[in-house]
Protein backbone atom coordinates (compact mmCIF):
# COMPACT_ATOMS: atom_id res chain seq x y z
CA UNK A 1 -10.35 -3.28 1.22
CA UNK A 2 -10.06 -4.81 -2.21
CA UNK A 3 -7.75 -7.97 -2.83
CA UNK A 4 -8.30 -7.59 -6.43
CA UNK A 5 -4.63 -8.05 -8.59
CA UNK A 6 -2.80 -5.10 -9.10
CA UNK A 7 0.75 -5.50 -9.95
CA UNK A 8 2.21 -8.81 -10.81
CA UNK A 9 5.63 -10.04 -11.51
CA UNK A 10 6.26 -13.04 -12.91
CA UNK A 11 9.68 -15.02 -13.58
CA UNK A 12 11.49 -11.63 -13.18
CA UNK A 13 15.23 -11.59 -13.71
CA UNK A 14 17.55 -8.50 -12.99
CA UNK A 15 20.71 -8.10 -14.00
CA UNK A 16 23.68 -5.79 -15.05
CA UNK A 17 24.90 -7.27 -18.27
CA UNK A 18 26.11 -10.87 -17.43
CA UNK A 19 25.80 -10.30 -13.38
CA UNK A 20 22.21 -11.52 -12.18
CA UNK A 21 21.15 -9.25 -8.97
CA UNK A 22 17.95 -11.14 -8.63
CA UNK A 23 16.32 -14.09 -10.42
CA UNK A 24 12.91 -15.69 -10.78
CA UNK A 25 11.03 -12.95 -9.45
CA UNK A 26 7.22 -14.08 -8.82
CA UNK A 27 5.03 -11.68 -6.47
CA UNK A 28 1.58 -9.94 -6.80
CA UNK A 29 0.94 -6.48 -5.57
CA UNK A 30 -2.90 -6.27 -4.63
CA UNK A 31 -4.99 -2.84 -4.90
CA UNK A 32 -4.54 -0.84 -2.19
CA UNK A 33 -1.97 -2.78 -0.83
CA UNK A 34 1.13 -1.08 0.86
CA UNK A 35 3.08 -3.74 -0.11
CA UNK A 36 7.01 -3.55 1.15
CA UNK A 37 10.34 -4.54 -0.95
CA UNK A 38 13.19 -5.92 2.02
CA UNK A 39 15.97 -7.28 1.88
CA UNK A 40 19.73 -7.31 3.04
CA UNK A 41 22.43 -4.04 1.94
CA UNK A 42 22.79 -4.72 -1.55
CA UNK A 43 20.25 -7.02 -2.60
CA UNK A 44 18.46 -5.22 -5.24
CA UNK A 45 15.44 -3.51 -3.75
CA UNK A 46 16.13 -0.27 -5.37
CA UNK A 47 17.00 -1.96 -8.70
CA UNK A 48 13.30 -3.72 -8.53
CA UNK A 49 12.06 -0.32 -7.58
CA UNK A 50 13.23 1.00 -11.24
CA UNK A 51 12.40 -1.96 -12.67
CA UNK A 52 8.83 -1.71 -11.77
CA UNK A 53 8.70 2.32 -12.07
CA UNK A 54 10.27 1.85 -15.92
CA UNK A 55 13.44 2.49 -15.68
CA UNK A 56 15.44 -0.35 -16.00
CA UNK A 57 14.50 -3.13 -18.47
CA UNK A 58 14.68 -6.68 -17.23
CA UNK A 59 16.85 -9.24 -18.46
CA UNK A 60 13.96 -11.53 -18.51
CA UNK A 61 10.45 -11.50 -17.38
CA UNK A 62 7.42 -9.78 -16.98
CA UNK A 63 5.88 -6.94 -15.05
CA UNK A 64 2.22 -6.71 -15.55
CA UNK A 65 -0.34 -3.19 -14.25
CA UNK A 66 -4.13 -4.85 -14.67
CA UNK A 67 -3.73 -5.99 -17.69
CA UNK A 68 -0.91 -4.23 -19.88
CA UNK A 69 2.09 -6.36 -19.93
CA UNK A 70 4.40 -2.74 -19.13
CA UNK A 71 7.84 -4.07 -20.94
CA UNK A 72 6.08 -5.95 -23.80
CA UNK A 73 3.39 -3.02 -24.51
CA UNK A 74 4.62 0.02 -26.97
CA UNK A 75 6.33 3.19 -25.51
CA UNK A 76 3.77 5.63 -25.68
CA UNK A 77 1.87 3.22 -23.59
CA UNK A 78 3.67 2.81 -21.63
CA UNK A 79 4.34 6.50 -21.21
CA UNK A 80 0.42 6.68 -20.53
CA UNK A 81 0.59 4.38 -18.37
CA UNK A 82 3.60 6.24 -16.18
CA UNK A 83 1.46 8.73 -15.78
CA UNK A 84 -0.76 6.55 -13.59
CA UNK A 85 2.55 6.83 -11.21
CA UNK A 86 4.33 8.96 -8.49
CA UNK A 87 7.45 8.47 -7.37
CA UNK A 88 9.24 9.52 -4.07
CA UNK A 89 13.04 9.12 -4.37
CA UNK A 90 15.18 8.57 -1.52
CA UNK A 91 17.13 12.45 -2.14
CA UNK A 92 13.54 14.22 -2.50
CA UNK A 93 14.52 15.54 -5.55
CA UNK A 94 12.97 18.65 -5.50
CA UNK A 95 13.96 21.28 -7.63
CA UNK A 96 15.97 23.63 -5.58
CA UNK A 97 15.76 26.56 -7.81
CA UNK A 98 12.48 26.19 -7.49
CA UNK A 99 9.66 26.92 -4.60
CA UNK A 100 7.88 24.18 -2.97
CA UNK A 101 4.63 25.34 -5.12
CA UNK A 102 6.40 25.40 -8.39
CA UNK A 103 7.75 22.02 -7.69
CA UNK A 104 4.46 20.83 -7.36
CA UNK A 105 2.96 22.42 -10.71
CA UNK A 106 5.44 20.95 -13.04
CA UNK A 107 3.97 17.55 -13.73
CA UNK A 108 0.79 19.21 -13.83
CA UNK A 109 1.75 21.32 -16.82
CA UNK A 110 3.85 18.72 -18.42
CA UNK A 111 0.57 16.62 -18.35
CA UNK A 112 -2.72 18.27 -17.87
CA UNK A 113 -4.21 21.41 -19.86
CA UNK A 114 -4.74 23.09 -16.23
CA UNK A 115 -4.95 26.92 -15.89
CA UNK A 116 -1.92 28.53 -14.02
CA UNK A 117 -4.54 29.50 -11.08
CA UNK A 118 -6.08 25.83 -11.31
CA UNK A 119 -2.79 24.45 -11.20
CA UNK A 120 -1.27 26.71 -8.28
CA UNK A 121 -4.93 25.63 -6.27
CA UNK A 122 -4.03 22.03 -6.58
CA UNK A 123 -0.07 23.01 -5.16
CA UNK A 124 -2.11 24.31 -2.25
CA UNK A 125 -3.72 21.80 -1.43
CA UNK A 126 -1.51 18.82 -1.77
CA UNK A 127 0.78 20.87 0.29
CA UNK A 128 -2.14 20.90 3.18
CA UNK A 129 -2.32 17.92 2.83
CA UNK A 130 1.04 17.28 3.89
CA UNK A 131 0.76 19.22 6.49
CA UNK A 132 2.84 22.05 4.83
CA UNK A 133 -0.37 24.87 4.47
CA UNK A 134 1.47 28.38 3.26
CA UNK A 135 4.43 27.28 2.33
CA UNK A 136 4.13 27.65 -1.10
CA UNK A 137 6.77 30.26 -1.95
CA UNK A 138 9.27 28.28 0.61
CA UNK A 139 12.46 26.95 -1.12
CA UNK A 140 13.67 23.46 -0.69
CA UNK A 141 16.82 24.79 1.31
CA UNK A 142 14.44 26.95 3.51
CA UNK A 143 12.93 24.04 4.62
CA UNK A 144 13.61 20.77 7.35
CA UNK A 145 15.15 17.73 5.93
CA UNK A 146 11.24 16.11 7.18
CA UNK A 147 9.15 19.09 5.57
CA UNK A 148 11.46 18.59 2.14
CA UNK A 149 10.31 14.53 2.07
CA UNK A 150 6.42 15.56 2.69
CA UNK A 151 6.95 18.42 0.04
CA UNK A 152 8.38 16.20 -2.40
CA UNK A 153 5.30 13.31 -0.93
CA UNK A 154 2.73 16.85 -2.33
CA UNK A 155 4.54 16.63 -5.83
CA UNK A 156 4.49 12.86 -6.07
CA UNK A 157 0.50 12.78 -5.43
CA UNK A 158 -0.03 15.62 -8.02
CA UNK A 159 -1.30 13.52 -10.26
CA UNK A 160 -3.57 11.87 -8.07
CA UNK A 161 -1.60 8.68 -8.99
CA UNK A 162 -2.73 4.98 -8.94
CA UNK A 163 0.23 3.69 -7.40
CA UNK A 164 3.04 5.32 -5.38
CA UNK A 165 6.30 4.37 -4.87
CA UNK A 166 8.71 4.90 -2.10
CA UNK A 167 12.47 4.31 -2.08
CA UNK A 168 14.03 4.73 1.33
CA UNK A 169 10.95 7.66 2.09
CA UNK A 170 12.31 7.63 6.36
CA UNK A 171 15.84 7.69 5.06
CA UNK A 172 17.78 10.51 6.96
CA UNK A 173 14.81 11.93 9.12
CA UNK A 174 14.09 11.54 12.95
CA UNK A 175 12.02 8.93 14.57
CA UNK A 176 9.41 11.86 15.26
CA UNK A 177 9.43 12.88 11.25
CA UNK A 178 9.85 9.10 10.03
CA UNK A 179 6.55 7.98 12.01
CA UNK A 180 4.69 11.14 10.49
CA UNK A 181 5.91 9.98 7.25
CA UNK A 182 4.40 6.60 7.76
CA UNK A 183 1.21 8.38 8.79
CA UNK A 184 0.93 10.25 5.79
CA UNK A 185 1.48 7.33 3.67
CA UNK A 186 -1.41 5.51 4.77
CA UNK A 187 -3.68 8.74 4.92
CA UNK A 188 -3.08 9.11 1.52
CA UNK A 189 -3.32 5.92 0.52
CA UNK A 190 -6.78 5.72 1.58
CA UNK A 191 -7.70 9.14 0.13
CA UNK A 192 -6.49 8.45 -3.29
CA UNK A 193 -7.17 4.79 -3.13
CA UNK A 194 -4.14 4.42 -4.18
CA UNK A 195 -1.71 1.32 -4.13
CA UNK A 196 1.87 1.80 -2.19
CA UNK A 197 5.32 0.40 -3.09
CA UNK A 198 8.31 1.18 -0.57
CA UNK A 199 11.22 -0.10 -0.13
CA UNK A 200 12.93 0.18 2.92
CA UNK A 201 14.93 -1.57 5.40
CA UNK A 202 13.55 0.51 8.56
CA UNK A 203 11.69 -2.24 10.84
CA UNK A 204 9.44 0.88 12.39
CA UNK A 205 8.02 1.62 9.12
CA UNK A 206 7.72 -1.90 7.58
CA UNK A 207 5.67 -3.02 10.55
CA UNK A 208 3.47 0.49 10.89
CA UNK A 209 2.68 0.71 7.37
CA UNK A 210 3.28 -2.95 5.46
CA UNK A 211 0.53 -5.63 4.93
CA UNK A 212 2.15 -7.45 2.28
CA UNK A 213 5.92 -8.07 1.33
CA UNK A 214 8.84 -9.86 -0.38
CA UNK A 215 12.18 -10.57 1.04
CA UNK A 216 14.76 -10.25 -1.21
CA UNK A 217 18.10 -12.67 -0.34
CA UNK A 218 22.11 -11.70 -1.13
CA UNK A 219 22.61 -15.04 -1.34
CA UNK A 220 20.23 -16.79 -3.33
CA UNK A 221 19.15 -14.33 -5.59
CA UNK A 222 15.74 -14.68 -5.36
CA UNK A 223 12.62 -13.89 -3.11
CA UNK A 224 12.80 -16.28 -0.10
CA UNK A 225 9.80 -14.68 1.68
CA UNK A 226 6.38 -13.49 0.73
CA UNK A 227 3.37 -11.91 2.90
CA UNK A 228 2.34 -9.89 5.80
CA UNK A 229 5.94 -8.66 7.55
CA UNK A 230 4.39 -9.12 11.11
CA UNK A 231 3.33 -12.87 10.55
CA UNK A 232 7.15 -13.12 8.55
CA UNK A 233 8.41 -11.80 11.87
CA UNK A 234 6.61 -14.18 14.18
CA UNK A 235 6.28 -17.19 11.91
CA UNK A 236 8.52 -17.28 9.32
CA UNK A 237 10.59 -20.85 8.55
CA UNK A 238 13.15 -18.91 7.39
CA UNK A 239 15.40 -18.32 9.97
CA UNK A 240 17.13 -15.43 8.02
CA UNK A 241 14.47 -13.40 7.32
CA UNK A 242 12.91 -13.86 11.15
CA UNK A 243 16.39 -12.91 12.22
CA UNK A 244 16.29 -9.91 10.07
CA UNK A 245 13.14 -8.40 11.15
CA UNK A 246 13.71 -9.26 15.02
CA UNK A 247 16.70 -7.14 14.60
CA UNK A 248 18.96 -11.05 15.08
CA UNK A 249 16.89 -11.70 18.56
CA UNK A 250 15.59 -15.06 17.62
C-alpha cells in the first residue's frame, strides 16, 4: 500500500473566537491510510473533522490535499476539490422524505450529467455494496438504526470519493452492526482506493480498522500522540493516552 502524502496539517490552530480548542496541529494523512482522530469527551475531534471537510475555517494554519493549500486556494476550488469527498455524519443524515435510492442519486445529479436510469444503476449498486441489495424504495424510518448508517455509507461513496470521512460511524449501533461497519470501511477502502478519516472514541473500531492516528489532549491543547493505535496502546510514553486505549488498565 502506498505511503505517499495525502493530507497534511501543519501548525493548525482551532478555535471559537478568542477560546483555542486545539493548537499547533502538525499530522500527515498518507494515501490509503485509515487514519483515526482520538481523543478525550470534548477535545475537538469533531471540530478537526469540519475543519478538514471545509467547514470551519481555522484560526491559523494550514490544511493541505496533494498539493492545493484547501483554506488559502479560491472557493470554487475548493468546491472542486469537495467533490473529491464523502462524508458520513454521526446522525446518518439521510433524507427521510426520501427513499434510500433517492438519497443516493442526489449528489449524483447535483454533480454529474448522469441519466436518471444511469444514476438509479449506480443507487443499486452502492446499495449492494452495502449489503442493502433491493432496498431501494425503503425509507430511512423503514429501516434498522445499522442498515440507515450503511445506507447513508452507499450515499457517501456515490461519488466514488478520494477520501472519506467518518464522525462517530459505530455511534448508537450494536457490537454485531458496529464490527460490520468496520468491515465495510476497509472493503471499501480498498475498492475505491480511497483514503479514510474517522473519528471515534470506540477502542473496537480504532484497533480493527486504524493504522495511523493522532491523540488529541483536553489539557494541553494539542496532539500528544501520533501513529499506529496498537503500538500507542502497547508502547506509548504517554501514560494518558496508554491509559486511554487500555480502557485505564495500565
Amino acid at each position: 500500500m502506498s505511503r505517499e502524502t495525502h493530507i497534511r496539517v501543519v501548525d493548525l490552530t482551532m478555535a471559537y473566537g478568542d477560546f483555542v480548542i486545539q493548537r499547533d496541529l502538525n499530522f500527515t494523512i498518507n494515501r490509503n491510510d485509515v487514519f483515526i482522530i482520538m481523543g478525550g469527551s470534548g477535545c475537538g475531534k469533531s471540530t478537526l473533522l469540519k475543519h478538514l471537510i471545509g467547514l470551519k475555517f481555522p484560526g491559523k494554519g494550514d490544511i493541505w490535499f496533494d498539493d492545493i493549500n484547501f483554506w488559502k486556494a479560491p472557493p470554487q476550488e475548493r468546491e472542486i476539490l469537495k467533490r473529491r469527498f464523502g462524508v458520513l455524519f454521526q446522525s446518518g443524515a439521510l433524507w427521510s422524505s426520501m427513499t434510500l435510492e433517492e438519497n443516493i442519486t442526489l449528489p449524483l445529479s447535483e454533480y454529474t450529467n448522469l441519466s436518471g436510469r444511469e444514476m438509479r444503476e449506480i443507487a443499486s449498486l452502492k446499495l449492494a455494496l452495502v449489503g442493502l441489495a433491493g432496498f431501494e424504495q425503503f425509507y430511512p424510518a423503514e429501516i434498522s438504526g445499522g442498515m440507515r448508517k450503511r445506507a447513508s455509507l452507499a450515499r457517501a461513496i456515490a461519488l466514488d470519493p478520494e477520501v472519506l470521512f467518518f464522525d462517530e460511524p459505530s455511534a448508537g449501533l450494536d457490537p454485531i452492526s458496529s464490527r460490520r461497519l468496520d468491515e465495510l470501511i476497509l472493503e471499501i477502502r480498498d475498492s475505491l482506493g480511497a483514503t479514510i478519516v474517522v473519528v471515534t472514541h470506540e477502542l473496537a473500531s480504532i484497533f480493527a480498522i486504524g493504522n495511523n492516528s493522532v491523540f488529541l489532549d483536553n489539557e494541553s491543547r494539542t496532539i500528544i500522540a501520533r501513529g499506529d493505535p496498537k503500538m500507542l496502546r502497547d508502547k506509548s510514553e504517554n501514560i494518558k493516552v496508554r491509559a486511554f486505549l487500555n480502557r485505564g488498565r495500565i
